[in-house]
C-alpha atoms as a PDB file:
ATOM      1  CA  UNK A   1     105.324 256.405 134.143  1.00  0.00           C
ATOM      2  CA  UNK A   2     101.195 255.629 134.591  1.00  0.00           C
ATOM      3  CA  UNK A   3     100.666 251.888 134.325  1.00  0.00           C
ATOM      4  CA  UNK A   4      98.882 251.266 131.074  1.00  0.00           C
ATOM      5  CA  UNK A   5      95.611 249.183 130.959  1.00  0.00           C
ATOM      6  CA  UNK A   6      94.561 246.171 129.589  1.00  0.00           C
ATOM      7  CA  UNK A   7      92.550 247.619 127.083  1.00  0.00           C
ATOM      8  CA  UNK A   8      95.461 250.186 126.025  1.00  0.00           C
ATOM      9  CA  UNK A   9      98.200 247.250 126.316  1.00  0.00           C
ATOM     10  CA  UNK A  10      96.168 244.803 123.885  1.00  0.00           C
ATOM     11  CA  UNK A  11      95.829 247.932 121.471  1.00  0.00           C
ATOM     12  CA  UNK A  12      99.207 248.585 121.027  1.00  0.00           C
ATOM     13  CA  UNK A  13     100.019 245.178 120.723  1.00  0.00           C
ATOM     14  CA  UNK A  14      97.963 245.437 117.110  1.00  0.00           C
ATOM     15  CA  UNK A  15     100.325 247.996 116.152  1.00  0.00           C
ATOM     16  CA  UNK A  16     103.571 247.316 114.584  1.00  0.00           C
ATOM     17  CA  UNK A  17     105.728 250.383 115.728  1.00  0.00           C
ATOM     18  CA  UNK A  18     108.129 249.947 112.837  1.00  0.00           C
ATOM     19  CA  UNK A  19     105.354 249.789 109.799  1.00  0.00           C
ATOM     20  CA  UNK A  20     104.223 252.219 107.831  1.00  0.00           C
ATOM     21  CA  UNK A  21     100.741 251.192 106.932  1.00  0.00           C
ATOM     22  CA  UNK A  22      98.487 252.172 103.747  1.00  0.00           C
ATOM     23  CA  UNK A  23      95.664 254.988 104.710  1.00  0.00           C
ATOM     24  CA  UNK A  24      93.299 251.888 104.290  1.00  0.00           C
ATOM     25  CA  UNK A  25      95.129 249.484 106.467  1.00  0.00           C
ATOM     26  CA  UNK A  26      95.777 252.065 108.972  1.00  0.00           C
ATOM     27  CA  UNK A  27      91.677 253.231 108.910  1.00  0.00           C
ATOM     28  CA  UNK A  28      91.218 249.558 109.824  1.00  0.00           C
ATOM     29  CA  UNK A  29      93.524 249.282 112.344  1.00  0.00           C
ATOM     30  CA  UNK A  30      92.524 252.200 114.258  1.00  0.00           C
ATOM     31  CA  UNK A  31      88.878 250.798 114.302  1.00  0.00           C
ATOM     32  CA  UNK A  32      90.235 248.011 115.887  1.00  0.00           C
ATOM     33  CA  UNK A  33      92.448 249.792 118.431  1.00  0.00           C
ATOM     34  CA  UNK A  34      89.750 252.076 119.702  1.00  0.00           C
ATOM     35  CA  UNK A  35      89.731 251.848 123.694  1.00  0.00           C
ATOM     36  CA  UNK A  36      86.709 253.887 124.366  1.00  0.00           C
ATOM     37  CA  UNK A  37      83.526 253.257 125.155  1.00  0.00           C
ATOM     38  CA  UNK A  38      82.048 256.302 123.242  1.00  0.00           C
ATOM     39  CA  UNK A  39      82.143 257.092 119.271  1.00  0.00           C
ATOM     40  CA  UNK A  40      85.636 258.516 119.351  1.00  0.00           C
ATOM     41  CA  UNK A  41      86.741 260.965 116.695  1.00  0.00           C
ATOM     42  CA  UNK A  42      89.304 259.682 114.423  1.00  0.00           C
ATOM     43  CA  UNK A  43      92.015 262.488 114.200  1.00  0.00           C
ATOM     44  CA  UNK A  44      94.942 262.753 111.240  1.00  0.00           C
ATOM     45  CA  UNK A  45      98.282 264.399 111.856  1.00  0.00           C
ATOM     46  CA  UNK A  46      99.817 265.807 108.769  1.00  0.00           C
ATOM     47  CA  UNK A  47     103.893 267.000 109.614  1.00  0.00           C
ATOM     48  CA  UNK A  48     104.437 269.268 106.705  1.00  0.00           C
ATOM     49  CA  UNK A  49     108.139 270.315 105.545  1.00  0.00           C
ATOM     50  CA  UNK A  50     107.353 273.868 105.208  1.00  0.00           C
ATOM     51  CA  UNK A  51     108.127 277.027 107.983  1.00  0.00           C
ATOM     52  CA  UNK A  52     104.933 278.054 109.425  1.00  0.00           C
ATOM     53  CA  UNK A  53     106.794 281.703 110.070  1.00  0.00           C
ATOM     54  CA  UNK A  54     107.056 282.016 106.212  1.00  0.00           C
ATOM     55  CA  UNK A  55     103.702 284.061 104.690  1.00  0.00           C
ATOM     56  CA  UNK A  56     103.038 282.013 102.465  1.00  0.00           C
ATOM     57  CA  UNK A  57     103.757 278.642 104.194  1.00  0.00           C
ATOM     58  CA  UNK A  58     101.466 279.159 107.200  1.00  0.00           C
ATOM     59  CA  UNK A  59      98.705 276.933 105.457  1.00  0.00           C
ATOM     60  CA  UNK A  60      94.753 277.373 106.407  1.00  0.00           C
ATOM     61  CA  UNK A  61      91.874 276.629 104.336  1.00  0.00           C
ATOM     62  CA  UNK A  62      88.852 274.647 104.065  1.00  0.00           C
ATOM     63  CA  UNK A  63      87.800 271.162 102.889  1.00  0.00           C
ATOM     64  CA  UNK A  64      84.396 269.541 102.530  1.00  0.00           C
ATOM     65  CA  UNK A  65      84.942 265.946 103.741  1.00  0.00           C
ATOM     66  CA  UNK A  66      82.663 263.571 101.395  1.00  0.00           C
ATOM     67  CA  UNK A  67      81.254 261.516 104.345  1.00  0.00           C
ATOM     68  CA  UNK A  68      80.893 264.597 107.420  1.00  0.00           C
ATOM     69  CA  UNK A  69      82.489 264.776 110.566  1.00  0.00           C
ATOM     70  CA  UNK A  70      79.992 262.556 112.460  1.00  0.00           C
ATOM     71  CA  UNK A  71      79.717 265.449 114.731  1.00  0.00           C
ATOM     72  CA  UNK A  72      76.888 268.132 114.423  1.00  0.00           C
ATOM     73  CA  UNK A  73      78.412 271.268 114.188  1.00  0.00           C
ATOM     74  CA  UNK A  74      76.764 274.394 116.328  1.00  0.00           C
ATOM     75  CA  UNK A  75      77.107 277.694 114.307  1.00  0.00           C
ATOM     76  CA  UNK A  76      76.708 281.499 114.870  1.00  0.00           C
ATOM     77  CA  UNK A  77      75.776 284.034 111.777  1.00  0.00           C
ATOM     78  CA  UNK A  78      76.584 287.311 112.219  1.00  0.00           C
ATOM     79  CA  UNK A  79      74.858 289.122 109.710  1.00  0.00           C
ATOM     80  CA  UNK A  80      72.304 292.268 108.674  1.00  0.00           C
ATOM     81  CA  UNK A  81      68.879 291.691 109.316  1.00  0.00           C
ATOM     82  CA  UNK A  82      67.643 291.139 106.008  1.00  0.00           C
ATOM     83  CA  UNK A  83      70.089 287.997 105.667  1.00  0.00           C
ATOM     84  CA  UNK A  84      68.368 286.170 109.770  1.00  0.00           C
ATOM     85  CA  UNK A  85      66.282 284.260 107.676  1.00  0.00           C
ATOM     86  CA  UNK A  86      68.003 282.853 105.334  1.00  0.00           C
ATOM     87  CA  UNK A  87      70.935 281.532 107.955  1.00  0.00           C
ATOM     88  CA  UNK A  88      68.104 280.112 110.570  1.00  0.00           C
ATOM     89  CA  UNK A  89      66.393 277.859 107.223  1.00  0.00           C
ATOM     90  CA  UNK A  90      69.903 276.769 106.419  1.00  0.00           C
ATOM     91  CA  UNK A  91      70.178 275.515 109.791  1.00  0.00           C
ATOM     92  CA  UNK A  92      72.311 277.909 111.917  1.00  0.00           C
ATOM     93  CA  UNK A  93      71.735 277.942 115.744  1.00  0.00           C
ATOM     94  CA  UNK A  94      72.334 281.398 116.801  1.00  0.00           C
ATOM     95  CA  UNK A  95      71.778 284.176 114.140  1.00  0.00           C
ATOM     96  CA  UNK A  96      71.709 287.817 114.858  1.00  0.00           C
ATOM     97  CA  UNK A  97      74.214 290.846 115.593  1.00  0.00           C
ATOM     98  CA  UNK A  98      74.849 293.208 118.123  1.00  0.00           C
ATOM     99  CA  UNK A  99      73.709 291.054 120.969  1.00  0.00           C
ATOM    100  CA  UNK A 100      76.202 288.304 120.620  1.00  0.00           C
ATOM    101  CA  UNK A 101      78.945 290.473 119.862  1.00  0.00           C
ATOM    102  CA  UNK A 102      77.930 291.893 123.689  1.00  0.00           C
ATOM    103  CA  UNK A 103      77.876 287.909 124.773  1.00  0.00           C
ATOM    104  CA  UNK A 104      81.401 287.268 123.077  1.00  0.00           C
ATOM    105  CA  UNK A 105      82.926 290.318 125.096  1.00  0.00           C
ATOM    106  CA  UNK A 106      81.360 288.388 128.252  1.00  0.00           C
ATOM    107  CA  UNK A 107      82.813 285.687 127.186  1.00  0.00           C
ATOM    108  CA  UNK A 108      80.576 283.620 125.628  1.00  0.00           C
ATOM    109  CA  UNK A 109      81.718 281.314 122.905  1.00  0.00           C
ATOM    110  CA  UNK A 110      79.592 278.161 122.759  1.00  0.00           C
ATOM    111  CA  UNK A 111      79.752 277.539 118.877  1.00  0.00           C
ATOM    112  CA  UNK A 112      81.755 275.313 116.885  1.00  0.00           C
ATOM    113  CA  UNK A 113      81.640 277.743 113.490  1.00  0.00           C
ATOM    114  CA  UNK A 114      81.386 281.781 113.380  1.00  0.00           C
ATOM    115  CA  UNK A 115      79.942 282.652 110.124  1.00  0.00           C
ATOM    116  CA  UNK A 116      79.790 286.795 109.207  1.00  0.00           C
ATOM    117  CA  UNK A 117      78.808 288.969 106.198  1.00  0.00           C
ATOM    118  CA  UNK A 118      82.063 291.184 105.151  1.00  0.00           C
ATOM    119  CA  UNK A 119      79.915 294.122 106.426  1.00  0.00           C
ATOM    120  CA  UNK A 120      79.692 293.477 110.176  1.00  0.00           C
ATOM    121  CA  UNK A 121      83.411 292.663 109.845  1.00  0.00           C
ATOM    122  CA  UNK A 122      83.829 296.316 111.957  1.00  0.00           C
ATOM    123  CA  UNK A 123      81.428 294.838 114.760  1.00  0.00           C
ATOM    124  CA  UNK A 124      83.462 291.551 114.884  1.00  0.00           C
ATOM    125  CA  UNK A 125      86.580 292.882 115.242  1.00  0.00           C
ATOM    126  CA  UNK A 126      85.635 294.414 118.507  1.00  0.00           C
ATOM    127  CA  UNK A 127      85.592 290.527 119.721  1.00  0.00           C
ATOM    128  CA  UNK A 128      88.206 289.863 117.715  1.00  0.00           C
ATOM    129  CA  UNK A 129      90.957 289.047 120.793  1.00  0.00           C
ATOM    130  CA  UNK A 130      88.192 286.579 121.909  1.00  0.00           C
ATOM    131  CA  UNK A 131      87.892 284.901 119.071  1.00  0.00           C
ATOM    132  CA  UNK A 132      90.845 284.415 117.312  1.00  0.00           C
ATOM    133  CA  UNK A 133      93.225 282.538 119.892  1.00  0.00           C
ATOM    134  CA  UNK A 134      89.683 279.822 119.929  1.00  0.00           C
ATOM    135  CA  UNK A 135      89.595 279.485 116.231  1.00  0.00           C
ATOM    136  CA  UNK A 136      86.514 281.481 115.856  1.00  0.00           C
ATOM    137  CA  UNK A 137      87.548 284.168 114.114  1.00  0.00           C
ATOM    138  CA  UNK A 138      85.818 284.571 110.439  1.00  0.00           C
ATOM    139  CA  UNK A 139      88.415 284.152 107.910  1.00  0.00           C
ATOM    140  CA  UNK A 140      87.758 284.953 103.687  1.00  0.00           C
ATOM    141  CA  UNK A 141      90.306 282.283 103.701  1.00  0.00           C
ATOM    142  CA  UNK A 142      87.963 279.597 105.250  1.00  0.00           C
ATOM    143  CA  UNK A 143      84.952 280.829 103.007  1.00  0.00           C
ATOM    144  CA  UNK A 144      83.667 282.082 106.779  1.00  0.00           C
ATOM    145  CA  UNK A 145      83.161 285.950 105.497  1.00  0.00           C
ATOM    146  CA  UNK A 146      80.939 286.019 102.912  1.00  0.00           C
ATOM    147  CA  UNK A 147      77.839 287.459 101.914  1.00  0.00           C
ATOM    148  CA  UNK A 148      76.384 283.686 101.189  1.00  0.00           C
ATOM    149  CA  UNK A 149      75.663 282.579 104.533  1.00  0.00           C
ATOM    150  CA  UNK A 150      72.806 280.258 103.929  1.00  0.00           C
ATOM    151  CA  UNK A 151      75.213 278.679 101.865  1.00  0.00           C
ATOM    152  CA  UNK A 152      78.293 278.793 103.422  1.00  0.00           C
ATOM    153  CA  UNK A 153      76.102 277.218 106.613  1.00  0.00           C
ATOM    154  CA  UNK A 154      74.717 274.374 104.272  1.00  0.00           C
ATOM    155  CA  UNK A 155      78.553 273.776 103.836  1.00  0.00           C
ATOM    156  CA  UNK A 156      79.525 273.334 107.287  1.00  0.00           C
ATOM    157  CA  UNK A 157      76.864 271.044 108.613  1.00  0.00           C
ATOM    158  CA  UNK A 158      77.676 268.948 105.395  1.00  0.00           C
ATOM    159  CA  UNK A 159      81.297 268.271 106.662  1.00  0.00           C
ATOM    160  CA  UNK A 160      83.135 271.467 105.545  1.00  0.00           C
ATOM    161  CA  UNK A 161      85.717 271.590 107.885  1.00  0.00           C
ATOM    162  CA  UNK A 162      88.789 274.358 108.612  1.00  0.00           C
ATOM    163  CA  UNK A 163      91.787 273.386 109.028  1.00  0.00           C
ATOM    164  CA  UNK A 164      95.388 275.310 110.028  1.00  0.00           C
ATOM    165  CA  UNK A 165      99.461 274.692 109.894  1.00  0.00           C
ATOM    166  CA  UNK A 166     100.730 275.119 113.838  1.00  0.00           C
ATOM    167  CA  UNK A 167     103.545 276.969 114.752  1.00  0.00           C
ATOM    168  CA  UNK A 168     105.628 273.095 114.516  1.00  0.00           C
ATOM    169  CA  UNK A 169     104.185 272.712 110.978  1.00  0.00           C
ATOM    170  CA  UNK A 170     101.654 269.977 112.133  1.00  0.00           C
ATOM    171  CA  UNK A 171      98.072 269.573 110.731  1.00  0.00           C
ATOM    172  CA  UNK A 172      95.739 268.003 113.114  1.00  0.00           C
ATOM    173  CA  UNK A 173      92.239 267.306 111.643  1.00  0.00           C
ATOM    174  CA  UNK A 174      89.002 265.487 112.373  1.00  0.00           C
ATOM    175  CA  UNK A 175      88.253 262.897 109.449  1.00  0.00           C
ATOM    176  CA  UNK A 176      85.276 260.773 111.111  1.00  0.00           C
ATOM    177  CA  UNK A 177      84.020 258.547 113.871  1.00  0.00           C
ATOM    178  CA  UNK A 178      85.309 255.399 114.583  1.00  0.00           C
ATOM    179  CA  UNK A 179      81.582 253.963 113.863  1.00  0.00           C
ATOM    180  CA  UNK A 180      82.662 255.108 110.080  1.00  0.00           C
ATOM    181  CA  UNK A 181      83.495 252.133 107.903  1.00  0.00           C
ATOM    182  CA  UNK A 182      87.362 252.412 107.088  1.00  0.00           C
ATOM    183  CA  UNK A 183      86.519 253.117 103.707  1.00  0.00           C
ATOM    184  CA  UNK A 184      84.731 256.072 104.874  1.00  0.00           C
ATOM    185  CA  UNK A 185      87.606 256.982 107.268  1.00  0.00           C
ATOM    186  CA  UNK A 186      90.273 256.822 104.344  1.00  0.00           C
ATOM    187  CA  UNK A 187      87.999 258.678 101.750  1.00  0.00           C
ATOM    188  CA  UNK A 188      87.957 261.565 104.552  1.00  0.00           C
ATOM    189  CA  UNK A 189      91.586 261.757 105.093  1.00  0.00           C
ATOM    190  CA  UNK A 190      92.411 261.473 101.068  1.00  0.00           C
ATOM    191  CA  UNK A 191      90.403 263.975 100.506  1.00  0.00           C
ATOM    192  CA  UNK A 192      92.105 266.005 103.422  1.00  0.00           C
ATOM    193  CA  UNK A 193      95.561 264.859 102.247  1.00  0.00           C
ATOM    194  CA  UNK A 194      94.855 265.650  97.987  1.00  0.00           C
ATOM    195  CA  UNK A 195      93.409 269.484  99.192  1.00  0.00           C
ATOM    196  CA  UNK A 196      97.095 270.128 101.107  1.00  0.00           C
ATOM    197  CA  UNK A 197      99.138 268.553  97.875  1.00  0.00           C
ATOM    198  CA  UNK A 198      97.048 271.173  95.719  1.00  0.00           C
ATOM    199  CA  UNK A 199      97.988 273.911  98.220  1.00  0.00           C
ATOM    200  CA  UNK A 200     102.190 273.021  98.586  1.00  0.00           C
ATOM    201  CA  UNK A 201     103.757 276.515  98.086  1.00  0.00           C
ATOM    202  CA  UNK A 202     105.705 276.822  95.133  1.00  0.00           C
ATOM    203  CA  UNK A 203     108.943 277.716  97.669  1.00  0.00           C
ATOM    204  CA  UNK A 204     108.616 274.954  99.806  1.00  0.00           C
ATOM    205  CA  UNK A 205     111.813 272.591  99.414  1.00  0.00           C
ATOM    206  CA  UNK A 206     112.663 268.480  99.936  1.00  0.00           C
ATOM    207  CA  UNK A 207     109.871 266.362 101.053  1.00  0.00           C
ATOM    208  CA  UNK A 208     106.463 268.081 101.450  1.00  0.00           C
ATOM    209  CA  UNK A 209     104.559 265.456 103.514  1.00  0.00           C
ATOM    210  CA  UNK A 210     107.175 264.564 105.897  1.00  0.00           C
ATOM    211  CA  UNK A 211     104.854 262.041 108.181  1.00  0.00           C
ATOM    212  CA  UNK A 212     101.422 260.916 108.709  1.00  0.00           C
ATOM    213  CA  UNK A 213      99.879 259.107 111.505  1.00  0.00           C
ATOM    214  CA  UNK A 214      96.272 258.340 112.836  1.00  0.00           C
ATOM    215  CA  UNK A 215      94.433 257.786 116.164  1.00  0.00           C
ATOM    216  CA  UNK A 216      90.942 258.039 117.695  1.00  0.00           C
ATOM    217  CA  UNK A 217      90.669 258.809 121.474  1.00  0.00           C
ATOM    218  CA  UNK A 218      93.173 258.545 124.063  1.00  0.00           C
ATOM    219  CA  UNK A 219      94.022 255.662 121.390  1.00  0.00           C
ATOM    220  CA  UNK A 220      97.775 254.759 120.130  1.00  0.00           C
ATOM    221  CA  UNK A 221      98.615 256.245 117.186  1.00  0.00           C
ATOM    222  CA  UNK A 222      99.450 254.504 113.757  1.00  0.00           C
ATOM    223  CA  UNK A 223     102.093 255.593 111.005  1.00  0.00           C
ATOM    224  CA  UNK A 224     100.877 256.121 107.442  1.00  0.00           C
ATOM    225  CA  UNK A 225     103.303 255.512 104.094  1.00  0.00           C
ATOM    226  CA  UNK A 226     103.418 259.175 103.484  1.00  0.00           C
ATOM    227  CA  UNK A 227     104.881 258.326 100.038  1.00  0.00           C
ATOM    228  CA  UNK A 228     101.898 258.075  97.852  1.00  0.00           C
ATOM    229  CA  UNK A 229     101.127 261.605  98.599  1.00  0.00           C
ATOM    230  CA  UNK A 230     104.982 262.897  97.364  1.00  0.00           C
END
């Protein structure tokens, strides 16, 4: 087993192992345990008691996060000419068609977000295999095809994030910086944590939000009372 370091040692030291802490507390603490020299990201992990191989238990969807990401997020718009101008004033990076589906077969995927129109969905399924194992792939679900895409690009560099249930169950999500206050931090992941309550399919049995836990960076993590959200 690698040696831990000082920094890491004293961090864990914070942490009582055995607690479960309030989504405040917890947003404190992991302020406090941050080991890195950089703004970490400060990353929840939702276990969900649902099977992921059921239809309708294999969550995904969208939530707009009230204070951002802290992270600027690069997006593509693939969309019909007449719609170029309306995605570059909202603030997308790359905007066009035909020539970055030809860079996506090449292999090209520098973007954080992959906004299309429903009808270029034909072009985009030609990248399709590309895409979708990255995350990229434009979903309806995730508000990602739609003919809005000034708006739907105003969304994401607002804080709209996606988010999706892993084969294990397991939510991992983004919910700030660790230069966000904690208050900040916990509005974030409550407003995370309220958006998968709404979305708890109807067939899903026992305890929904099994655990909870936080961490920034190549930080420890820290439990979170998963009660209040039962």
């Amino acid at each position: 087993m690698a040696k831990l370091s000082k920094k890491m040692t004293a961090a864990r030291a914070k942490i009582d192992s055995e607690k479960l802490y309030t989504l405040q507390e917890a947003m404190g603490l992991v302020k406090e345990t941050n080991v890195t020299k950089f703004d970490s990201s400060v990353d929840i992990h939702v276990r969900l008691g649902i099977d992921p191989k059921k239809s309708d238990h294999a969550l995904r969807g969208t939530v707009s996060l009230p204070h951002g990401t802290g992270k600027s997020k690069v997006v593509l718009v693939l969309c019909t000419p007449d719609k170029e101008e309306e995605a570059k004033e909202a603030g997308a990076e790359h905007v066009g068609l035909e020539e970055y589906v030809a860079k996506i077969q090449q292999g090209w995927t520098d973007v954080d977000v992959i906004i299309a129109m429903p009808q270029v969905m034909a072009q985009v399924g030609k990248v399709g295999r590309i895409l979708g194992p990255r995350g990229l792939m434009p979903n309806p679900k995730t508000g990602t095809v739609t003919p809005n895409v000034g708006a739907a690009v105003a969304e994401v560099k607002k804080g709209k994030i996606s988010f999706r249930v892993d084969k294990y169950g397991i939510i991992h999500s983004p919910v700030g910086r660790v230069s966000f206050s904690a208050e900040n931090l916990s509005e974030n992941a409550n407003e995370l944590l309220t958006t998968l309550v709404r979305m708890k399919p109807s067939s899903a049995k026992g305890i929904y939000i099994k655990s909870l836990s936080v961490a920034s960076t190549m930080s420890p993590g820290i439990k979170i009372d998963p009660k209040i959200f039962n």
